[in-house]
Protein backbone atom coordinates (compact mmCIF):
# COMPACT_ATOMS: atom_id res chain seq x y z
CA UNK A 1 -10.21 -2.78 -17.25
CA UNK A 2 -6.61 -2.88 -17.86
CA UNK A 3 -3.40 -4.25 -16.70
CA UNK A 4 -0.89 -2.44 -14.87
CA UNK A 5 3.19 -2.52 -15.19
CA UNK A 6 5.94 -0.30 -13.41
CA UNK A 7 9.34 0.95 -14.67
CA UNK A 8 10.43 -1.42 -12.53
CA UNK A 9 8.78 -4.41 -14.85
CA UNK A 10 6.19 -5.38 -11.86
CA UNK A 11 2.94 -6.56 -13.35
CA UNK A 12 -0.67 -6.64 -12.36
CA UNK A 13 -2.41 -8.68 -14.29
CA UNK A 14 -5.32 -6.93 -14.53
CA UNK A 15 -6.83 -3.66 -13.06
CA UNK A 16 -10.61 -2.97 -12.60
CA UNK A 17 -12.39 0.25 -11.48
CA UNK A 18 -15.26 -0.25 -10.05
CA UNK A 19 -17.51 2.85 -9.29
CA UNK A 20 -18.28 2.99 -5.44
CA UNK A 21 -16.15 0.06 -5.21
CA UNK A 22 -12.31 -0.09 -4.31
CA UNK A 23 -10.09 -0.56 -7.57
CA UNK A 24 -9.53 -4.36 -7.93
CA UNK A 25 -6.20 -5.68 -8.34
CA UNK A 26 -6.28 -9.64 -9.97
CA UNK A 27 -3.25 -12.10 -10.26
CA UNK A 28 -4.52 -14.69 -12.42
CA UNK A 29 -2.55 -18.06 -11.62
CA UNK A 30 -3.43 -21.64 -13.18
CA UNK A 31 -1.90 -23.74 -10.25
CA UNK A 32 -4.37 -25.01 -8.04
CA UNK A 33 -1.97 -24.83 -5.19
CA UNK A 34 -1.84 -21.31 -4.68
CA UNK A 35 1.07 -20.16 -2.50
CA UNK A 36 2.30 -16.76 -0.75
CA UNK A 37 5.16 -17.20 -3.20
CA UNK A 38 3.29 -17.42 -6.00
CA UNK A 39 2.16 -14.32 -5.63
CA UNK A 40 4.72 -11.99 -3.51
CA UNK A 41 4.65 -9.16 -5.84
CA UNK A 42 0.91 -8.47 -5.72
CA UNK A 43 1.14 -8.52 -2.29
CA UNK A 44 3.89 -5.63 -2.68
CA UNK A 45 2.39 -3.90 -5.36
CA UNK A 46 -1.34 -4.02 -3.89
CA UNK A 47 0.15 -2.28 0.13
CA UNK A 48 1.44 0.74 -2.63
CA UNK A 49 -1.47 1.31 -4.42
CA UNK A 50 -4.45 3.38 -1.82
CA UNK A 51 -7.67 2.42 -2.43
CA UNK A 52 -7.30 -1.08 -3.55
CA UNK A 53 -8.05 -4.15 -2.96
CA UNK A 54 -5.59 -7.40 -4.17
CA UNK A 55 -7.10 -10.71 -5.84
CA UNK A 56 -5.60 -13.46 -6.97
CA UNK A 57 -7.80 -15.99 -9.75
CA UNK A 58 -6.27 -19.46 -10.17
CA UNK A 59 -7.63 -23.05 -10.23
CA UNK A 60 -7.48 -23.97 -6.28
CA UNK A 61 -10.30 -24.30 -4.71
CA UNK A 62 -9.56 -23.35 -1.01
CA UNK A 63 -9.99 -19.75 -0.49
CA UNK A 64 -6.99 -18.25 1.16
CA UNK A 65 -5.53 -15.13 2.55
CA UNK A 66 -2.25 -14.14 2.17
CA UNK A 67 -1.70 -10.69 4.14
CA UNK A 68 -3.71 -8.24 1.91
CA UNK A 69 -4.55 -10.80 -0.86
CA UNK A 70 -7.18 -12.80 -1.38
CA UNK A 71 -6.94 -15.70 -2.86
CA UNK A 72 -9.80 -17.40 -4.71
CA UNK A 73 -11.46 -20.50 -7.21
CA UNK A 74 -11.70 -17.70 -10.55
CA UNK A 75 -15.26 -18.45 -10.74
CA UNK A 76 -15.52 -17.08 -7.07
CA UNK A 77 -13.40 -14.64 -7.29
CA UNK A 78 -15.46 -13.11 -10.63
CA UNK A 79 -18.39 -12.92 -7.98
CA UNK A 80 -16.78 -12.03 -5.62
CA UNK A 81 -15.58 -8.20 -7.50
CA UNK A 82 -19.09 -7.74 -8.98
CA UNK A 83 -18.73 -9.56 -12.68
């Protein structure tokens, strides 16, 4: 586990390898209103990054997509990667 930034100053909040799995890319939010806005650059950041697969964690409860990201309750989303 660790967190990712570029030169650039783009973050990932945190970055998991997960043997036979793809790498796991989390955005951890605390709205429970979770918007494509909100989270733009992981969206970005995950279509650069082969082999991935983009998360965000926050406090709403609907599960949502946004393009490549998906979007889900934390407690979910920690089952949902494996932990």
């Amino acid at each position: 586990m660790f967190f990712m930034k570029t030169k650039h100053g783009l973050e990932i909040d945190l970055v998991i390898e997960r043997p036979g799995l793809k790498t796991a890319l989390i955005e951890i939010k605390s709205s429970d209103n979770i918007r494509e806005e909100d989270i733009k650059l992981l969206i970005k950041l995950s279509k650069d990054i082969p082999g991935s697969e983009a998360f965000c964690f926050s406090l709403d409860k609907t599960s949502k997509i946004f393009n490549n990201v998906n979007s889900l309750y934390w407690k979910k989303g920690l089952e949902e990667i494996g932990l």
